[in-house]
C-alpha atoms as a PDB file:
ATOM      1  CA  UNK A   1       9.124 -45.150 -17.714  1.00  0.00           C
ATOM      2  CA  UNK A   2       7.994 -43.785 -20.899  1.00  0.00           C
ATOM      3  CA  UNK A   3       8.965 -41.229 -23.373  1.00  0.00           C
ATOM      4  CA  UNK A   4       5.976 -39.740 -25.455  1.00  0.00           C
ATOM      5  CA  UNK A   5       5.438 -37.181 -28.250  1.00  0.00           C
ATOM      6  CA  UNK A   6       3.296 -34.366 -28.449  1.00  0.00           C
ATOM      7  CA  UNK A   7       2.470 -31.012 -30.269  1.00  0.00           C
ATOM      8  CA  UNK A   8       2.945 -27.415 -28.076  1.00  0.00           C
ATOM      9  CA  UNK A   9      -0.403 -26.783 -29.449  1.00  0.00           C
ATOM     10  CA  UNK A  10      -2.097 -29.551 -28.027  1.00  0.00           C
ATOM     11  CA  UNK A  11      -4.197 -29.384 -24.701  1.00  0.00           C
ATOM     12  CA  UNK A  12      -1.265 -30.583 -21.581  1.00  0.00           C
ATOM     13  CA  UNK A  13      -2.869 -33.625 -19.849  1.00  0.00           C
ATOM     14  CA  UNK A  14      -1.951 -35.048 -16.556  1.00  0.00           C
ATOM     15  CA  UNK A  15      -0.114 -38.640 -18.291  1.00  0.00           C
ATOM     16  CA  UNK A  16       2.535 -35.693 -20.022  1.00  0.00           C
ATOM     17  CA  UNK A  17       4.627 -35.815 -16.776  1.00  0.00           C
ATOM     18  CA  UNK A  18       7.643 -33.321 -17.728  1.00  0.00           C
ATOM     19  CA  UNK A  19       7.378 -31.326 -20.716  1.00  0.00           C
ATOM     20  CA  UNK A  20      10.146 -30.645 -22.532  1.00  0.00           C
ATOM     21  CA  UNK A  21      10.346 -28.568 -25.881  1.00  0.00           C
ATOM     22  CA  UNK A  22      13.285 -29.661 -28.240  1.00  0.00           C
ATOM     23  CA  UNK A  23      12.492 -26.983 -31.212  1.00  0.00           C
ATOM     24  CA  UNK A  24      15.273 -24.467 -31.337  1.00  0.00           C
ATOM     25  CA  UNK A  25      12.467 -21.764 -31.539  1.00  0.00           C
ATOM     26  CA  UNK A  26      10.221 -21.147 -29.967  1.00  0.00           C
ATOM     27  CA  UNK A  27       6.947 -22.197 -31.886  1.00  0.00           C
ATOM     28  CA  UNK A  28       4.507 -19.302 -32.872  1.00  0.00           C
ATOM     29  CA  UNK A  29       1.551 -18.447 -31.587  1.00  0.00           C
ATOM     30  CA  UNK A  30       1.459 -19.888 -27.885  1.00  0.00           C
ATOM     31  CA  UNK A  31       2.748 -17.833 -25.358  1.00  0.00           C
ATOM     32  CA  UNK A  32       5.021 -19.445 -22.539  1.00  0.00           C
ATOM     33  CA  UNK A  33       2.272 -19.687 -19.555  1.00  0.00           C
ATOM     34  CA  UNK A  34       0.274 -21.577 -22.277  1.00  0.00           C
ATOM     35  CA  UNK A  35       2.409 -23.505 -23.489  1.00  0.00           C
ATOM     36  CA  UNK A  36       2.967 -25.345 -19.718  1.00  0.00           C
ATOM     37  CA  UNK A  37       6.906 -26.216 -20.583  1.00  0.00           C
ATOM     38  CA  UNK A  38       8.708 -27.810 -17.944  1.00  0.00           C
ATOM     39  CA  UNK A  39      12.435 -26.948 -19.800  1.00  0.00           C
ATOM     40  CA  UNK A  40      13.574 -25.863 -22.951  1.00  0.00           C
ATOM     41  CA  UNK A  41      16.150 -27.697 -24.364  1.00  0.00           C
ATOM     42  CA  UNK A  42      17.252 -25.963 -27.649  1.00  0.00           C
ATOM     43  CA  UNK A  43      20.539 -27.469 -27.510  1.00  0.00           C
ATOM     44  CA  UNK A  44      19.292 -30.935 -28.662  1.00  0.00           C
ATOM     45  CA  UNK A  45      17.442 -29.750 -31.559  1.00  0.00           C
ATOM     46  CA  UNK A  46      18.605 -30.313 -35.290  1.00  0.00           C
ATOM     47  CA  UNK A  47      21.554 -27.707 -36.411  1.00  0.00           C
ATOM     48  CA  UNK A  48      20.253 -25.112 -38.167  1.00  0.00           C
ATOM     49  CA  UNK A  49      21.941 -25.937 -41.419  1.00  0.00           C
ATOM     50  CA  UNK A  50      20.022 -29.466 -41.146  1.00  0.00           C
ATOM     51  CA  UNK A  51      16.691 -27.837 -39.848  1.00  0.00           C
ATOM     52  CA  UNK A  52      17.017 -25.634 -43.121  1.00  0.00           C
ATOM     53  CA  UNK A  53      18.053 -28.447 -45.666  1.00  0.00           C
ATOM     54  CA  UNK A  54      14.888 -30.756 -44.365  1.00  0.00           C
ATOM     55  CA  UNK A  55      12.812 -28.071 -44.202  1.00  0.00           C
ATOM     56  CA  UNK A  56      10.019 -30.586 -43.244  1.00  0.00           C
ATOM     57  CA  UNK A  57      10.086 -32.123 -46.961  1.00  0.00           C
ATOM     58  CA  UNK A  58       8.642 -35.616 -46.517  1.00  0.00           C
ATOM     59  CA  UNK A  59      10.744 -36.931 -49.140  1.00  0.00           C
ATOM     60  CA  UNK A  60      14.724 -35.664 -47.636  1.00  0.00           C
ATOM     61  CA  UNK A  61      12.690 -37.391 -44.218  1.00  0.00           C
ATOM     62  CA  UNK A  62      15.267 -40.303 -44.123  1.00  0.00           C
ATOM     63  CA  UNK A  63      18.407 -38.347 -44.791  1.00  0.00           C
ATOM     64  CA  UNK A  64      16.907 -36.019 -42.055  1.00  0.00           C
ATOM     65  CA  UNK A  65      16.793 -38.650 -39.789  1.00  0.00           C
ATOM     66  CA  UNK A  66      20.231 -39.937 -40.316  1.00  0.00           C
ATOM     67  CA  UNK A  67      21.890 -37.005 -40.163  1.00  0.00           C
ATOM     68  CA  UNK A  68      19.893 -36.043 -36.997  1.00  0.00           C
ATOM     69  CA  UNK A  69      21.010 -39.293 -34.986  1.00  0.00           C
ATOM     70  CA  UNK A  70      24.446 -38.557 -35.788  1.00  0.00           C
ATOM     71  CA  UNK A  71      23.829 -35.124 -34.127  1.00  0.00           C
ATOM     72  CA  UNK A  72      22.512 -36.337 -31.202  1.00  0.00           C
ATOM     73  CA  UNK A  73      25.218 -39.175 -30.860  1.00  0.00           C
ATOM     74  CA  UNK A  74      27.396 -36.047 -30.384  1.00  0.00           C
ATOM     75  CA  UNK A  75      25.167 -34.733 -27.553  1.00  0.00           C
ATOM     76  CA  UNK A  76      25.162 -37.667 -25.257  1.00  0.00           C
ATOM     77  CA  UNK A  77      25.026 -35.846 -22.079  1.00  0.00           C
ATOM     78  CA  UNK A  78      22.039 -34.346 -23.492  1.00  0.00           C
ATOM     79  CA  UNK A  79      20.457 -37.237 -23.676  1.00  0.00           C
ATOM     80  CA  UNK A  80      21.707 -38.625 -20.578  1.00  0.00           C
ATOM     81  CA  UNK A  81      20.508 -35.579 -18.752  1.00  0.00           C
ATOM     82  CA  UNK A  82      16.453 -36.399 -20.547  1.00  0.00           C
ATOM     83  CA  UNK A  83      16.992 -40.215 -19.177  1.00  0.00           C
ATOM     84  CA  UNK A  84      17.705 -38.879 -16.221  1.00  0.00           C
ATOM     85  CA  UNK A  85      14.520 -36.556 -16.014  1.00  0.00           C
ATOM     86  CA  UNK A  86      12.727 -39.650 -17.485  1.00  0.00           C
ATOM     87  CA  UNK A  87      14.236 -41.639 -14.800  1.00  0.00           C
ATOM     88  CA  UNK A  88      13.233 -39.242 -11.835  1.00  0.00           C
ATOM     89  CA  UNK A  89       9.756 -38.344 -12.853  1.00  0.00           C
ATOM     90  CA  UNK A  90       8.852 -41.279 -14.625  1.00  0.00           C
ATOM     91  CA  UNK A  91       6.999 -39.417 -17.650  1.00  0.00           C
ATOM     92  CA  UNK A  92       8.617 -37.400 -20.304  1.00  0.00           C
ATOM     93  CA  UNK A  93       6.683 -35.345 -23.091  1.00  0.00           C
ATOM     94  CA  UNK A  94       8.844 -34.204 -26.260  1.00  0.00           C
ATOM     95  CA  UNK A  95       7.308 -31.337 -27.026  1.00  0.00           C
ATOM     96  CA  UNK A  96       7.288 -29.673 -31.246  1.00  0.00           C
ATOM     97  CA  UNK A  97       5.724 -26.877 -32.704  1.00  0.00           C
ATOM     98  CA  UNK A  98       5.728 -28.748 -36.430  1.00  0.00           C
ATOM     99  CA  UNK A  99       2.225 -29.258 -37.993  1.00  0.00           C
ATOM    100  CA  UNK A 100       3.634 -32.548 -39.375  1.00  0.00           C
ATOM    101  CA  UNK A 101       2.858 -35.268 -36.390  1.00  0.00           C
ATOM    102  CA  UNK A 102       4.737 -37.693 -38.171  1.00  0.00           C
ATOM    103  CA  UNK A 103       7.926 -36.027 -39.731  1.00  0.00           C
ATOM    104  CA  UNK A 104       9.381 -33.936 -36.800  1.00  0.00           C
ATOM    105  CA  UNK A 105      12.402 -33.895 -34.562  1.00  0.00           C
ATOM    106  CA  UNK A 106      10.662 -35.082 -31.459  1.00  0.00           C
ATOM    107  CA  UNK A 107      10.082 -38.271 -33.340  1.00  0.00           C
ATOM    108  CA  UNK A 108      13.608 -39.151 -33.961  1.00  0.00           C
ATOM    109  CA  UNK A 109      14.350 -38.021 -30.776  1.00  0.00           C
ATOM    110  CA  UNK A 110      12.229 -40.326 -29.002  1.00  0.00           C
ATOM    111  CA  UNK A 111      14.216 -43.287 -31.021  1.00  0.00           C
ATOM    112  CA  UNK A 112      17.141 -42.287 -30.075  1.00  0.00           C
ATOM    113  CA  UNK A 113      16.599 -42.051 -26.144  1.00  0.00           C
ATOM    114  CA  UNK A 114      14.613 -45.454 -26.446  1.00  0.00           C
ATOM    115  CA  UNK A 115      18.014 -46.876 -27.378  1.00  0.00           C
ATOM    116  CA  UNK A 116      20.082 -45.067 -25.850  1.00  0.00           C
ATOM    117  CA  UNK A 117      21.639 -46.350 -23.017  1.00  0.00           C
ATOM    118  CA  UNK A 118      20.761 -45.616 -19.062  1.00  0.00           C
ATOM    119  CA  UNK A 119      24.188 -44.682 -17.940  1.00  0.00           C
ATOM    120  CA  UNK A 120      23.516 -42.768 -14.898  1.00  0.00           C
ATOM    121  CA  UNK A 121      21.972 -45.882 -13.480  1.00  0.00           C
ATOM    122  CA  UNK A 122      23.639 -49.040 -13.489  1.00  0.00           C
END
């Protein structure tokens, strides 16, 4: 089972598996039958006080990162209810609208699920 990241504006391929956007809004430009997005989960996206202070500045990236975790240890059945897609289909593709590949919310997210733990199945 695998968790991948990927840019809206990137061509869907077959390996994505469920798509799921995790920007609060929607990303400009692509319209939703483009955009082939399984769900939209704006929920687990950064606050917007946080999405505003990082304003994808490279250099607050760390502090970004830490604060963001601690957001998403808050959402747990959030990220339960991802595993559990993960689980089911087998393939999961963050989805994020950012031009930075690297420096994005998808990214973190992705760390976090790796670790977090599969409670729904044990």
């Amino acid at each position: 089972m695998t968790i991948r990241v990927r840019r809206i504006y990137d061509a869907p391929g077959d390996e994505d598996g469920y798509r799921i956007l995790v920007d609060r809004l929607w990303p400009r430009g692509i319209s939703k039958d483009k955009a082939y997005v399984d769900l939209w989960m704006r929920d687990v996206s950064p606050s917007t006080d946080l999405r505003t202070w990082f304003g994808h500045r490279a250099e607050r990236w760390e502090g970004f990162r830490e604060r963001y975790t601690r957001e998403l240890d808050a959402h747990g059945e959030l990220l339960d209810l991802v595993k559990d897609i993960e689980h089911h289909r087998g393939q999961v593709t963050l989805l994020f609208g950012a031009r930075d590949e690297e420096h994005n919310e998808a990214r973190v997210l992705a760390e976090v699920l790796t670790r977090h733990p599969d409670h729904a199945h044990h």
